[in-house]
PDB file of N, CA and C in Angstrom:
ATOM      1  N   UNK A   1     -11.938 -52.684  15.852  1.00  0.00           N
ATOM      2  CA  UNK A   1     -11.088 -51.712  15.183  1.00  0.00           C
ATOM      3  C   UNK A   1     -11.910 -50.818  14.248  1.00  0.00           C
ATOM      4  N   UNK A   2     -12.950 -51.436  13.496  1.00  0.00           N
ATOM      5  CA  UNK A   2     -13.654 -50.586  12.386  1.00  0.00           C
ATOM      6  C   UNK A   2     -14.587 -49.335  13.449  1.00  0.00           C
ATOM      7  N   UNK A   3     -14.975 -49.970  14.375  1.00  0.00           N
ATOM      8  CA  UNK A   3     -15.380 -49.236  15.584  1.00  0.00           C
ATOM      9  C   UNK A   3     -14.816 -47.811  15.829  1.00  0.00           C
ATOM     10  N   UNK A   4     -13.380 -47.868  15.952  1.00  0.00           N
ATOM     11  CA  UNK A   4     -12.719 -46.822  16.532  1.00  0.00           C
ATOM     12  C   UNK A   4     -12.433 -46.038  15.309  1.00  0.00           C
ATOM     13  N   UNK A   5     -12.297 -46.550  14.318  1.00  0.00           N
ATOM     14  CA  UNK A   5     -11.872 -45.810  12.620  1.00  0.00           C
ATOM     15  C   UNK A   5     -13.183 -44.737  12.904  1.00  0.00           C
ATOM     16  N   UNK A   6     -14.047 -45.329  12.775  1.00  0.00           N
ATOM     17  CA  UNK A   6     -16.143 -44.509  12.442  1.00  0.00           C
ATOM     18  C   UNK A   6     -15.637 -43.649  13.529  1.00  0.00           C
ATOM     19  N   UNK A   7     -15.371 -43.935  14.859  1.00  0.00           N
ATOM     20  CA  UNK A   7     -15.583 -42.712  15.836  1.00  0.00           C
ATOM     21  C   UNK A   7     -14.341 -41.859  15.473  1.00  0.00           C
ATOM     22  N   UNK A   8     -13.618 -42.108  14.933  1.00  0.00           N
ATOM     23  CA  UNK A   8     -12.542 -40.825  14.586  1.00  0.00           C
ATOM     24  C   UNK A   8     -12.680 -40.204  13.768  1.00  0.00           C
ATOM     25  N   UNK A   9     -13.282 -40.953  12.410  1.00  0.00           N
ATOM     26  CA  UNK A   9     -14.220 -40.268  11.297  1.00  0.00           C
ATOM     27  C   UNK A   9     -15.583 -38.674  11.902  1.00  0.00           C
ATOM     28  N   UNK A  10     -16.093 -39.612  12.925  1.00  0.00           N
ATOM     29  CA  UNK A  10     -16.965 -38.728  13.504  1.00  0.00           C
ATOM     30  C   UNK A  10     -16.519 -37.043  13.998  1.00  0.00           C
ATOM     31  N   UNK A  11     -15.566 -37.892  14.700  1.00  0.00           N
ATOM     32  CA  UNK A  11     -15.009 -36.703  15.718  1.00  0.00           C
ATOM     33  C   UNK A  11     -14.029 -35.551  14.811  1.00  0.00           C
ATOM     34  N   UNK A  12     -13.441 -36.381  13.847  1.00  0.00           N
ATOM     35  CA  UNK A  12     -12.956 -35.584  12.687  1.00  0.00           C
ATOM     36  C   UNK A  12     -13.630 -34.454  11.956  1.00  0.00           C
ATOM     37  N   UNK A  13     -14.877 -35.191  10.893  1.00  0.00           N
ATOM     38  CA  UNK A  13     -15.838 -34.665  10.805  1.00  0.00           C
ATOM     39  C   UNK A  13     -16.750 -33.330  11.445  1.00  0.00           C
ATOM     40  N   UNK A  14     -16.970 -33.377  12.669  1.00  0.00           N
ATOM     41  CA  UNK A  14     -17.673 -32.757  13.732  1.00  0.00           C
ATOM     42  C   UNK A  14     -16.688 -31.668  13.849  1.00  0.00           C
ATOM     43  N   UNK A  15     -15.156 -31.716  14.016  1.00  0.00           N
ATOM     44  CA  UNK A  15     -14.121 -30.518  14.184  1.00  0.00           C
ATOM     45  C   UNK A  15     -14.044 -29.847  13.183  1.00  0.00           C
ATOM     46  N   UNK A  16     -13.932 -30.366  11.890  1.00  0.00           N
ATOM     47  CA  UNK A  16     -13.900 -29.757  10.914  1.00  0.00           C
ATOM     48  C   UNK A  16     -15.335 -28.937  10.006  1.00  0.00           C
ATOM     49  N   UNK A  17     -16.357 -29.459  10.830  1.00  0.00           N
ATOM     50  CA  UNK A  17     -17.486 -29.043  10.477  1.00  0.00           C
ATOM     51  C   UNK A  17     -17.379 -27.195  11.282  1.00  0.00           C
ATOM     52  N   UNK A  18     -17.286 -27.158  12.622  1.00  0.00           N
ATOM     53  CA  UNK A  18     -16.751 -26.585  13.716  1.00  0.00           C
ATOM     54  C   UNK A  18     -15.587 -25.478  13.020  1.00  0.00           C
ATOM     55  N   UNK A  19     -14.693 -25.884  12.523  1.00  0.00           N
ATOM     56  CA  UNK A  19     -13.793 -24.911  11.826  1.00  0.00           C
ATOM     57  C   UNK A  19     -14.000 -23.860  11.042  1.00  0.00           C
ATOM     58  N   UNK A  20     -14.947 -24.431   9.739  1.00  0.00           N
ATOM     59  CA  UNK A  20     -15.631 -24.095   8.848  1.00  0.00           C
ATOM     60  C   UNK A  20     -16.366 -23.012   9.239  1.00  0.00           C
ATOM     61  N   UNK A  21     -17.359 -23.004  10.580  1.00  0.00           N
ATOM     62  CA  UNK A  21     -18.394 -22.399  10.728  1.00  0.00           C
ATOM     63  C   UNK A  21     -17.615 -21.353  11.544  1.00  0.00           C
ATOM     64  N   UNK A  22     -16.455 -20.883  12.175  1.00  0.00           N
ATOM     65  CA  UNK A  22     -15.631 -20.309  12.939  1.00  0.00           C
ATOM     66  C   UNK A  22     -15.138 -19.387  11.593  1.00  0.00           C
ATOM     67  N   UNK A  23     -14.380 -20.205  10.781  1.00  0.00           N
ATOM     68  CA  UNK A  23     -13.841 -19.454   9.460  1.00  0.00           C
ATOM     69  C   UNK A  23     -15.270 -18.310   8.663  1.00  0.00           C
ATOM     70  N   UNK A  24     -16.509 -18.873   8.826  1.00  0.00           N
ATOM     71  CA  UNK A  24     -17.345 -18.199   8.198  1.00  0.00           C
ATOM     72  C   UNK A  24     -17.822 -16.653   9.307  1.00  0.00           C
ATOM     73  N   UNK A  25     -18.109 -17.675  10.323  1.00  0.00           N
ATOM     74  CA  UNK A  25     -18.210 -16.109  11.410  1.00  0.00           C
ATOM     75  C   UNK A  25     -17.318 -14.958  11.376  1.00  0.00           C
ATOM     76  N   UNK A  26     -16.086 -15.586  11.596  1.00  0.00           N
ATOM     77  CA  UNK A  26     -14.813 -14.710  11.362  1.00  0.00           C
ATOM     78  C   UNK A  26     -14.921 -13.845  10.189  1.00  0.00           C
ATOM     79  N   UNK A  27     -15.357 -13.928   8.941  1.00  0.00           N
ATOM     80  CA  UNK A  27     -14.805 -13.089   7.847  1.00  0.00           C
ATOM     81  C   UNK A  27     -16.252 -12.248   8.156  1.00  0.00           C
ATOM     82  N   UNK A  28     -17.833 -12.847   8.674  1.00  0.00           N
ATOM     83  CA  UNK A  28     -18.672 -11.692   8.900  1.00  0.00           C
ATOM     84  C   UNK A  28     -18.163 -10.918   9.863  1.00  0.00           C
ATOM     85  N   UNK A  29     -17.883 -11.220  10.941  1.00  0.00           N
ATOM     86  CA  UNK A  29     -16.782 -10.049  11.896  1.00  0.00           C
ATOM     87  C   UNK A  29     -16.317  -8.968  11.242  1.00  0.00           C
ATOM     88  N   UNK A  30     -14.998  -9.649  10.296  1.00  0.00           N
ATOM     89  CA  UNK A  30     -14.447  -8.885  10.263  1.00  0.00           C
ATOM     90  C   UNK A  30     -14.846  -7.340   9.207  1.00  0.00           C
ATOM     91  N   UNK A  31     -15.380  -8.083   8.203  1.00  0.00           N
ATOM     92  CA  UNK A  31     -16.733  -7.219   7.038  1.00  0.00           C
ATOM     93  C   UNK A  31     -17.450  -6.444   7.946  1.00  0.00           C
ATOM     94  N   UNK A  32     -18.422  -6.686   8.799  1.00  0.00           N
ATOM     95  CA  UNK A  32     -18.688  -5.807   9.472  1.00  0.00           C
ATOM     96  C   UNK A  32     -18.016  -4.920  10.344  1.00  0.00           C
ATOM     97  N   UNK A  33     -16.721  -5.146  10.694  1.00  0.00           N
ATOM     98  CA  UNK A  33     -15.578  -4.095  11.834  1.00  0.00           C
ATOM     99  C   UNK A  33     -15.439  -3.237  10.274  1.00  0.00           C
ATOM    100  N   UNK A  34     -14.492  -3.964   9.604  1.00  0.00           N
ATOM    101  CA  UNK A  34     -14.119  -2.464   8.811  1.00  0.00           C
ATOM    102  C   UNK A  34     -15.395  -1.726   8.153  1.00  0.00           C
ATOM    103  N   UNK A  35     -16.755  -2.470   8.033  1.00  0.00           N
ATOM    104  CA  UNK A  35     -17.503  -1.144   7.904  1.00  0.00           C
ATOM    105  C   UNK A  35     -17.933  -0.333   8.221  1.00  0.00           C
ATOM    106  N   UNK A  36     -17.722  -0.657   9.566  1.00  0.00           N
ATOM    107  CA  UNK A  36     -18.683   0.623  10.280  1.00  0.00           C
ATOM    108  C   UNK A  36     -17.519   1.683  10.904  1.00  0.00           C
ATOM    109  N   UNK A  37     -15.826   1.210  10.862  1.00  0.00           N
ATOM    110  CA  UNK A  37     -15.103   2.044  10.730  1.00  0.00           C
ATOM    111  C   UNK A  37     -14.446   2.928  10.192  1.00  0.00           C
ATOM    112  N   UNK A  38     -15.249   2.280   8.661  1.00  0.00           N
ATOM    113  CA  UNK A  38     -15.234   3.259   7.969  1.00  0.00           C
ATOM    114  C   UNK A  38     -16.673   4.210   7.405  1.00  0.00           C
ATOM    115  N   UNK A  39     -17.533   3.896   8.144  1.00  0.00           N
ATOM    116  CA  UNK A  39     -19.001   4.431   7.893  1.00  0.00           C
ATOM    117  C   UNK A  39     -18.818   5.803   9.084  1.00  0.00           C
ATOM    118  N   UNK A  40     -18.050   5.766  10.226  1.00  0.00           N
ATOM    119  CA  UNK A  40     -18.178   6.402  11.338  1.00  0.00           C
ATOM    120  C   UNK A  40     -16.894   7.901  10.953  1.00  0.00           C
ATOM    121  N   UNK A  41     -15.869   7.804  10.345  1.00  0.00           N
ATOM    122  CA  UNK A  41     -15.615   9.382  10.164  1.00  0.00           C
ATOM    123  C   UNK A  41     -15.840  10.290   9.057  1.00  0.00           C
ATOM    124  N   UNK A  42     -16.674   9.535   8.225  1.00  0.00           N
ATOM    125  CA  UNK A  42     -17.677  10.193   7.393  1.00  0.00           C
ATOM    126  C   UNK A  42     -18.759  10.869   8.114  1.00  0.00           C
ATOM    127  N   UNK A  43     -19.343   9.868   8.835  1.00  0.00           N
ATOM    128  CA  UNK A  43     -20.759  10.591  10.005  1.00  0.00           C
ATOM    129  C   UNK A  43     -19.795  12.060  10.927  1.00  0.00           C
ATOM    130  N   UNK A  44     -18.951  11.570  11.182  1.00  0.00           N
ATOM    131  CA  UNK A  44     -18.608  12.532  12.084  1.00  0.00           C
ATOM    132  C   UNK A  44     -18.045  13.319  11.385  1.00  0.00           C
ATOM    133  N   UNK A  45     -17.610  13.743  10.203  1.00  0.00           N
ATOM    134  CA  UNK A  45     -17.115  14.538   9.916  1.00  0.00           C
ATOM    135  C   UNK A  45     -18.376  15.459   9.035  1.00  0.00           C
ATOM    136  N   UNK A  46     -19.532  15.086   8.229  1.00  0.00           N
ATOM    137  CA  UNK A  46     -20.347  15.310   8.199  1.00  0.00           C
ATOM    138  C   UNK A  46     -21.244  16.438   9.365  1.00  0.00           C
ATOM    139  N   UNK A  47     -21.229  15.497  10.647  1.00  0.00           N
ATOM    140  CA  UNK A  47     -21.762  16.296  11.476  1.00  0.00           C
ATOM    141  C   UNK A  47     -21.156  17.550  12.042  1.00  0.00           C
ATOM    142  N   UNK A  48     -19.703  17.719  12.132  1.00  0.00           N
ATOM    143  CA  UNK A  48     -18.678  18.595  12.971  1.00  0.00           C
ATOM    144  C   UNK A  48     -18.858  19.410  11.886  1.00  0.00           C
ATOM    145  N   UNK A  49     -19.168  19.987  10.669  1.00  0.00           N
ATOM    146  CA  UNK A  49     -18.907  20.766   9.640  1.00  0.00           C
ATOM    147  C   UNK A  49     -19.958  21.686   9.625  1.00  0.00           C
ATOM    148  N   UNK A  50     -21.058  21.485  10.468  1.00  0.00           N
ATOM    149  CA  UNK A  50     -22.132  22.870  10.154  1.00  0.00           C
ATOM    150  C   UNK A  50     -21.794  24.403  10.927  1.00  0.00           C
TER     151      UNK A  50
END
């Protein structure tokens, strides 16, 4: 029984480690989408104006 407790601990562990690193990717995603959507009609509006 203490057997199966440790491997659920593990597998617990390991998902939630897994989550974490999903939650962290995700917010660089998303930091980088809205910046460069907002970096891009500045450029273009910049450029269309000469």
């Amino acid at each position: 029984m203490d057997q199966f407790i440790f491997a659920a601990e593990v597998v617990l562990n390991g998902l939630m480690t897994g989550v974490m690193y999903a939650l962290v990717a995700l917010g660089f995603v998303l930091i980088f989408k809205r910046r460069a959507s907002s970096t891009m009609p500045k450029g273009f509006w910049r450029c269309s104006r000469r």
